[in-house]
PDB file of N, CA and C in Angstrom:
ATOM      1  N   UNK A   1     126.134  98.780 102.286  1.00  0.00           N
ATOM      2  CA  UNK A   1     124.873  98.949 101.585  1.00  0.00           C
ATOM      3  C   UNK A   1     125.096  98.632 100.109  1.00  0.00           C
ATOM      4  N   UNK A   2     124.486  97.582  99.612  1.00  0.00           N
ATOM      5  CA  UNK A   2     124.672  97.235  98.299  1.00  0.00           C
ATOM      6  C   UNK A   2     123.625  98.171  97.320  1.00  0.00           C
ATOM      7  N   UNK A   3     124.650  98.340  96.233  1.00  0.00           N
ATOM      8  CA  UNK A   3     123.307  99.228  95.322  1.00  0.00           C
ATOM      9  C   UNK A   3     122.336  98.245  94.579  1.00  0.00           C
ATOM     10  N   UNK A   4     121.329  98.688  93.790  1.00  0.00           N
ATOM     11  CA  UNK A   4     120.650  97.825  93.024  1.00  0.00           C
ATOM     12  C   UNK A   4     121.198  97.457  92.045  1.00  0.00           C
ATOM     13  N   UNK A   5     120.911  96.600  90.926  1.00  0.00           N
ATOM     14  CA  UNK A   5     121.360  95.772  89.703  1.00  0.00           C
ATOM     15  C   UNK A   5     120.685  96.597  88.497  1.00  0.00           C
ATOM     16  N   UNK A   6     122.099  97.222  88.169  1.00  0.00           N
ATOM     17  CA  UNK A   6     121.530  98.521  87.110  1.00  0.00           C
ATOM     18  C   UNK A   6     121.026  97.600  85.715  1.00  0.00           C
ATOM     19  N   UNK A   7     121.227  96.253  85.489  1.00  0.00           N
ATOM     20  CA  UNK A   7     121.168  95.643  83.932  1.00  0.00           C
ATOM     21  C   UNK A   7     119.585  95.305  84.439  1.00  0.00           C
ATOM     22  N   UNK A   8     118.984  95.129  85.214  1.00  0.00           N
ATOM     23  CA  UNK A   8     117.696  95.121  85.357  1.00  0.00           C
ATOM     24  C   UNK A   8     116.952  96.080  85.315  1.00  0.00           C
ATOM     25  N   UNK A   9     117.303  97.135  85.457  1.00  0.00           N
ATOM     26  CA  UNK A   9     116.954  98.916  85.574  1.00  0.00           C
ATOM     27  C   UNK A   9     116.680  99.062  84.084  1.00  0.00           C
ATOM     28  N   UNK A  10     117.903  98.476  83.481  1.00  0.00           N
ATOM     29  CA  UNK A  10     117.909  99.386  81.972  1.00  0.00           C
ATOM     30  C   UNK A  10     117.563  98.410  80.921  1.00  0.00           C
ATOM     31  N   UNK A  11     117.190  97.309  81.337  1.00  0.00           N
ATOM     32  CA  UNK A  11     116.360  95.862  80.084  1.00  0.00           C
ATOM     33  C   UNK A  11     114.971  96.846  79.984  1.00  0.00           C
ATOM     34  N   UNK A  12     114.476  96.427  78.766  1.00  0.00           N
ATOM     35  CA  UNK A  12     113.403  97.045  78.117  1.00  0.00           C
ATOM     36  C   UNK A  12     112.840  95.923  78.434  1.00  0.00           C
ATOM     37  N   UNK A  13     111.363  96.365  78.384  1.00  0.00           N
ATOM     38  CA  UNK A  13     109.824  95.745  78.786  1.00  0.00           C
ATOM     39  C   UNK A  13     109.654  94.489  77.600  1.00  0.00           C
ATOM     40  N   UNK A  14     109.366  93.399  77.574  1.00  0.00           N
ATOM     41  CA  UNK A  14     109.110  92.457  76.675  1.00  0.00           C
ATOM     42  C   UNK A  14     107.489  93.317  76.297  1.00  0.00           C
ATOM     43  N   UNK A  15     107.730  92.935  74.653  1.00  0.00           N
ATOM     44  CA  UNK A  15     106.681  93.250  73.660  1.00  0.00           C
ATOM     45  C   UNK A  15     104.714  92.911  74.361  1.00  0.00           C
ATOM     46  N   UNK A  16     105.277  92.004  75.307  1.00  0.00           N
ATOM     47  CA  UNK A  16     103.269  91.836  75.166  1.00  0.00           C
ATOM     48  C   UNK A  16     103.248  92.530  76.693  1.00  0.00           C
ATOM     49  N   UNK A  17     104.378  92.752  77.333  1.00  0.00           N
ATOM     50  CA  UNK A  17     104.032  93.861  78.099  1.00  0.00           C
ATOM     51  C   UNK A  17     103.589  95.296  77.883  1.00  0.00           C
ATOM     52  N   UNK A  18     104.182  95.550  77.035  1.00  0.00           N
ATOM     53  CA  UNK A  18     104.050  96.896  76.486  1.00  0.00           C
ATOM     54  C   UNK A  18     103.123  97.157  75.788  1.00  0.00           C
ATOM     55  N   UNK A  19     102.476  96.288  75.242  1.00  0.00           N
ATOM     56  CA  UNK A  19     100.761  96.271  74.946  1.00  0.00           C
ATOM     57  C   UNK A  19      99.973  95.927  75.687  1.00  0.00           C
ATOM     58  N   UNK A  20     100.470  95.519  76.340  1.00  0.00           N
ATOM     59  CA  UNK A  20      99.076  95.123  77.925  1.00  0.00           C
ATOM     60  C   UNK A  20      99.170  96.770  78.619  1.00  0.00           C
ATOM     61  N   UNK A  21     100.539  97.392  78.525  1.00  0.00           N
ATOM     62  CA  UNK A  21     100.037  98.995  79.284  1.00  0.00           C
ATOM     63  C   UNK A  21      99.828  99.509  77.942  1.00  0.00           C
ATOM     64  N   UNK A  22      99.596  99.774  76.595  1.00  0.00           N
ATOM     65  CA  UNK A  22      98.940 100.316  75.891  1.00  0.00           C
ATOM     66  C   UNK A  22      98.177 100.383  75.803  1.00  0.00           C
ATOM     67  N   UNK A  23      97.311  98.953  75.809  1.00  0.00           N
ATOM     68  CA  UNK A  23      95.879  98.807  76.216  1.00  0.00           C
ATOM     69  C   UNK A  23      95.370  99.535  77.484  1.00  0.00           C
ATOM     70  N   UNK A  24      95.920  98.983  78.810  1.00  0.00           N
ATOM     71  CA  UNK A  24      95.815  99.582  79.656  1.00  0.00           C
ATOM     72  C   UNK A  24      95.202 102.015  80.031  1.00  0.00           C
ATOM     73  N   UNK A  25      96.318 101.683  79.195  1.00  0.00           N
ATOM     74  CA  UNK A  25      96.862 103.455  78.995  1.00  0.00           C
ATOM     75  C   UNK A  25      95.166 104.366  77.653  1.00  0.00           C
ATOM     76  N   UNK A  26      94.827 103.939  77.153  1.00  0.00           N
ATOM     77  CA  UNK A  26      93.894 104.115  76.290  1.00  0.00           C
ATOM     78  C   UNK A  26      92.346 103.598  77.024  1.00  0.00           C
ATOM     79  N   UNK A  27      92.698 102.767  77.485  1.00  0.00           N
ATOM     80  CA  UNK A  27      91.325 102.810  78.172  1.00  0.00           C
ATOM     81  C   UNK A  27      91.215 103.727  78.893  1.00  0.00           C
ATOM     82  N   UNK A  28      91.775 103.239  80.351  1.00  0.00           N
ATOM     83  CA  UNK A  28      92.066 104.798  81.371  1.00  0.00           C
ATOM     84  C   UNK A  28      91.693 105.762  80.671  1.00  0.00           C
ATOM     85  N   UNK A  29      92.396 106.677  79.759  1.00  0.00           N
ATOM     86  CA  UNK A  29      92.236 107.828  79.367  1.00  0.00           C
ATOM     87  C   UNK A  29      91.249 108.148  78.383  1.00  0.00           C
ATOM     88  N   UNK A  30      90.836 107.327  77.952  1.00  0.00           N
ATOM     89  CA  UNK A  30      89.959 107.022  76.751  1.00  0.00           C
ATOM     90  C   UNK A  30      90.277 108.074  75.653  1.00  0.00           C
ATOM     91  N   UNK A  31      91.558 107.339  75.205  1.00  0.00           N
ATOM     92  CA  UNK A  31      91.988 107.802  74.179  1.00  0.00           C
ATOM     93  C   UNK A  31      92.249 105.886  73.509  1.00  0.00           C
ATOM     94  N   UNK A  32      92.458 106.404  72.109  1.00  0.00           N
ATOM     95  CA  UNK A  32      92.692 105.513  71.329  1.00  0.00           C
ATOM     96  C   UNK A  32      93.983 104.361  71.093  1.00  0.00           C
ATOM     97  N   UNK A  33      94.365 103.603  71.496  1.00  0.00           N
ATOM     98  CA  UNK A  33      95.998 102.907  71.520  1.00  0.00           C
ATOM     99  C   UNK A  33      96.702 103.438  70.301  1.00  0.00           C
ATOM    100  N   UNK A  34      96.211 103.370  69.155  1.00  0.00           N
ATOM    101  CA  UNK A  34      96.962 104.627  68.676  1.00  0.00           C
ATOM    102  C   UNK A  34      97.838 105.822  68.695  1.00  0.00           C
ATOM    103  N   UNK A  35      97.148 106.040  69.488  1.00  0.00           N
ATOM    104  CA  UNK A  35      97.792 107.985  70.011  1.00  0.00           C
ATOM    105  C   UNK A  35      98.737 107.097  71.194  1.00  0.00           C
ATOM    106  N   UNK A  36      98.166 106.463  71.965  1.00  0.00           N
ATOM    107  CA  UNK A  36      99.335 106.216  72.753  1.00  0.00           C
ATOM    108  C   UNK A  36     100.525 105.253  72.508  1.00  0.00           C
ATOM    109  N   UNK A  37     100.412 104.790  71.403  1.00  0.00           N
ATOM    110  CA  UNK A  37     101.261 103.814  70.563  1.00  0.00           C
ATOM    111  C   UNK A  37     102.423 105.107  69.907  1.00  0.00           C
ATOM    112  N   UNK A  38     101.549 106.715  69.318  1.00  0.00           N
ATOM    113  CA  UNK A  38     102.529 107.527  68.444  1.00  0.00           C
ATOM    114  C   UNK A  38     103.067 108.138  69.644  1.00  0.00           C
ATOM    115  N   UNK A  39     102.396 108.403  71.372  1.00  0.00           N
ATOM    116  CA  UNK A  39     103.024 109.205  72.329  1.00  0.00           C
ATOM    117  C   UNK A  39     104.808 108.306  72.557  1.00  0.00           C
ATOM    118  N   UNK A  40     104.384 107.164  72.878  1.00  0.00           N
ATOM    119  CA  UNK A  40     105.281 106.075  73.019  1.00  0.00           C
ATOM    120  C   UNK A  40     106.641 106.414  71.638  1.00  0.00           C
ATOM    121  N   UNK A  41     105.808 106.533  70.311  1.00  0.00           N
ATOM    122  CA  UNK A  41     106.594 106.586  69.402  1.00  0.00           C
ATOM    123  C   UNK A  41     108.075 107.451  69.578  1.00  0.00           C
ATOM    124  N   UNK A  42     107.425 108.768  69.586  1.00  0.00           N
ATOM    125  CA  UNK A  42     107.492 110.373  69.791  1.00  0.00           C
ATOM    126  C   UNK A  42     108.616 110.296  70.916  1.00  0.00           C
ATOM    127  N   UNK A  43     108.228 110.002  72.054  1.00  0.00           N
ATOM    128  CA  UNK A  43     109.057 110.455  73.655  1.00  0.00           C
ATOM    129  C   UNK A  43     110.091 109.451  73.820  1.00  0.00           C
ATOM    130  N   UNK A  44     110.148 108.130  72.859  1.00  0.00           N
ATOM    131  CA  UNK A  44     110.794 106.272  73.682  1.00  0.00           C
ATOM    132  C   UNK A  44     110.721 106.727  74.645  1.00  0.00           C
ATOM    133  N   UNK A  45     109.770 106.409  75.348  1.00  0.00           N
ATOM    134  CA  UNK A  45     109.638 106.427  77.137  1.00  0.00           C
ATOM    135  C   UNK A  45     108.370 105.168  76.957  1.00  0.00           C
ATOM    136  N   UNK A  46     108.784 104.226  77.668  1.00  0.00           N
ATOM    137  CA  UNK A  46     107.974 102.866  77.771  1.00  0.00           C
ATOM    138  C   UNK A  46     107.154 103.302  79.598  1.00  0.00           C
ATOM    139  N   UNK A  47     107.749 104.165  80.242  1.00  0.00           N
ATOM    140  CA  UNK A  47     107.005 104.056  81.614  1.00  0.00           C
ATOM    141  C   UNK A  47     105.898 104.827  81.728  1.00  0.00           C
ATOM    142  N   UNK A  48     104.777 104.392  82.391  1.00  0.00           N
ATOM    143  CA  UNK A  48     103.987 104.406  82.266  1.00  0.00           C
ATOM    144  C   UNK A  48     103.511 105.959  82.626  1.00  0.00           C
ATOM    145  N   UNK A  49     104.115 106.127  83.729  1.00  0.00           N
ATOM    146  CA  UNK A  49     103.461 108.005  84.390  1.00  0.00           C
ATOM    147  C   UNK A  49     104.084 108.893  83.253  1.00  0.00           C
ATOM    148  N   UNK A  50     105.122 109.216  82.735  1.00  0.00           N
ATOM    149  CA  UNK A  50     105.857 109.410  81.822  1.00  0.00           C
ATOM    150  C   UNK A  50     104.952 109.465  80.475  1.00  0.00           C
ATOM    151  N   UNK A  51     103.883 108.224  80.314  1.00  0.00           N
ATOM    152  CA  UNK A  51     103.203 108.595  78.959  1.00  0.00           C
ATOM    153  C   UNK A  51     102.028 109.197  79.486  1.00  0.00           C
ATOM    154  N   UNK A  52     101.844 109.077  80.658  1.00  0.00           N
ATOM    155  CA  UNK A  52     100.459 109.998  81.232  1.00  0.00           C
ATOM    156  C   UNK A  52     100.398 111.049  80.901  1.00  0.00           C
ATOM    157  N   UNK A  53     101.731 111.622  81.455  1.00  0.00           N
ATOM    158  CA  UNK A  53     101.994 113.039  81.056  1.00  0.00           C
ATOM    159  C   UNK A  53     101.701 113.553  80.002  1.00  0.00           C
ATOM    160  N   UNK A  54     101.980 113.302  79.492  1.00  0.00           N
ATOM    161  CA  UNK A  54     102.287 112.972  77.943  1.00  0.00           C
ATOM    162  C   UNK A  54     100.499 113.350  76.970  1.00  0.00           C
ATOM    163  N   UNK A  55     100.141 112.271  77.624  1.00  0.00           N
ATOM    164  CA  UNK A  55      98.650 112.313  77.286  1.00  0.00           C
ATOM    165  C   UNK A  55      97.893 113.100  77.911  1.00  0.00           C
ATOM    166  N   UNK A  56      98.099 114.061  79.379  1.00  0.00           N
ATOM    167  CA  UNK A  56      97.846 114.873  79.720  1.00  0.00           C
ATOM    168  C   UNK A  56      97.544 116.369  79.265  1.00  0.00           C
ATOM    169  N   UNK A  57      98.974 116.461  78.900  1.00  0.00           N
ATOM    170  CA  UNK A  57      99.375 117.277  77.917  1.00  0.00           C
ATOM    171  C   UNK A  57      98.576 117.764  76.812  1.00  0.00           C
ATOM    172  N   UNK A  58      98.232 116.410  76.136  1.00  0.00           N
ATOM    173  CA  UNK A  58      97.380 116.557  74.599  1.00  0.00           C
ATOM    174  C   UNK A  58      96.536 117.090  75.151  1.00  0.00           C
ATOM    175  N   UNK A  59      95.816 116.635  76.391  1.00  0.00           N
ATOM    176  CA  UNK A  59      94.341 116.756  76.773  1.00  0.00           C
ATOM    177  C   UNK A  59      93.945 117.982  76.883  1.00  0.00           C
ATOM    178  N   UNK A  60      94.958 118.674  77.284  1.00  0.00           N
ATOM    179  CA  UNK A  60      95.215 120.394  77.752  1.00  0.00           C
ATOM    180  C   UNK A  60      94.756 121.075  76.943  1.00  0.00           C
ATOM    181  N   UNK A  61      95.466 120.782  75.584  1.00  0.00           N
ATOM    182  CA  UNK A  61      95.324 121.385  74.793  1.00  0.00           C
ATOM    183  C   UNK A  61      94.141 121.744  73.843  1.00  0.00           C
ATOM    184  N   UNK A  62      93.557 120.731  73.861  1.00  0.00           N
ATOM    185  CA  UNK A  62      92.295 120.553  73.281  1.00  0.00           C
ATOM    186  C   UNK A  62      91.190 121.555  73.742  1.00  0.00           C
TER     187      UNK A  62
END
C-alpha cells in the first residue's frame, strides 16, 4: 500500500486561488472579504472548513 505524496499535501494554494475561496467564503456567510482575509490572517489556515469555523465562531458571539 503506497502512501500519498506528502510535498503535495503541504504546497500552499496559489494566490488567485485563495481569493477565489475568499470571495467564495464572504459571500456564503455574508460577511465581508475583509474579516475573512483578517480570519485567514489571525489562524494561517488557508482551508476552507477551518475558516468556517472560524467565522462561525464570530457569529456566536454577536
Amino acid at each position: 500500500m503506497a502512501l500519498p505524496d506528502t510535498t503535495e499535501l503541504a504546497t500552499p494554494k496559489p494566490e488567485a486561488n485563495i481569493e477565489d475561496d475568499i470571495a467564495y467564503l464572504a459571500k456564503r456567510h455574508r460577511v465581508s472579504p475583509a474579516i475573512v482575509r483578517e480570519i485567514i490572517r489571525r489562524s494561517g489556515a488557508t482551508e476552507r472548513s477551518s475558516i468556517e469555523r472560524e467565522i462561525a465562531k464570530g457569529k456566536a458571539r454577536r
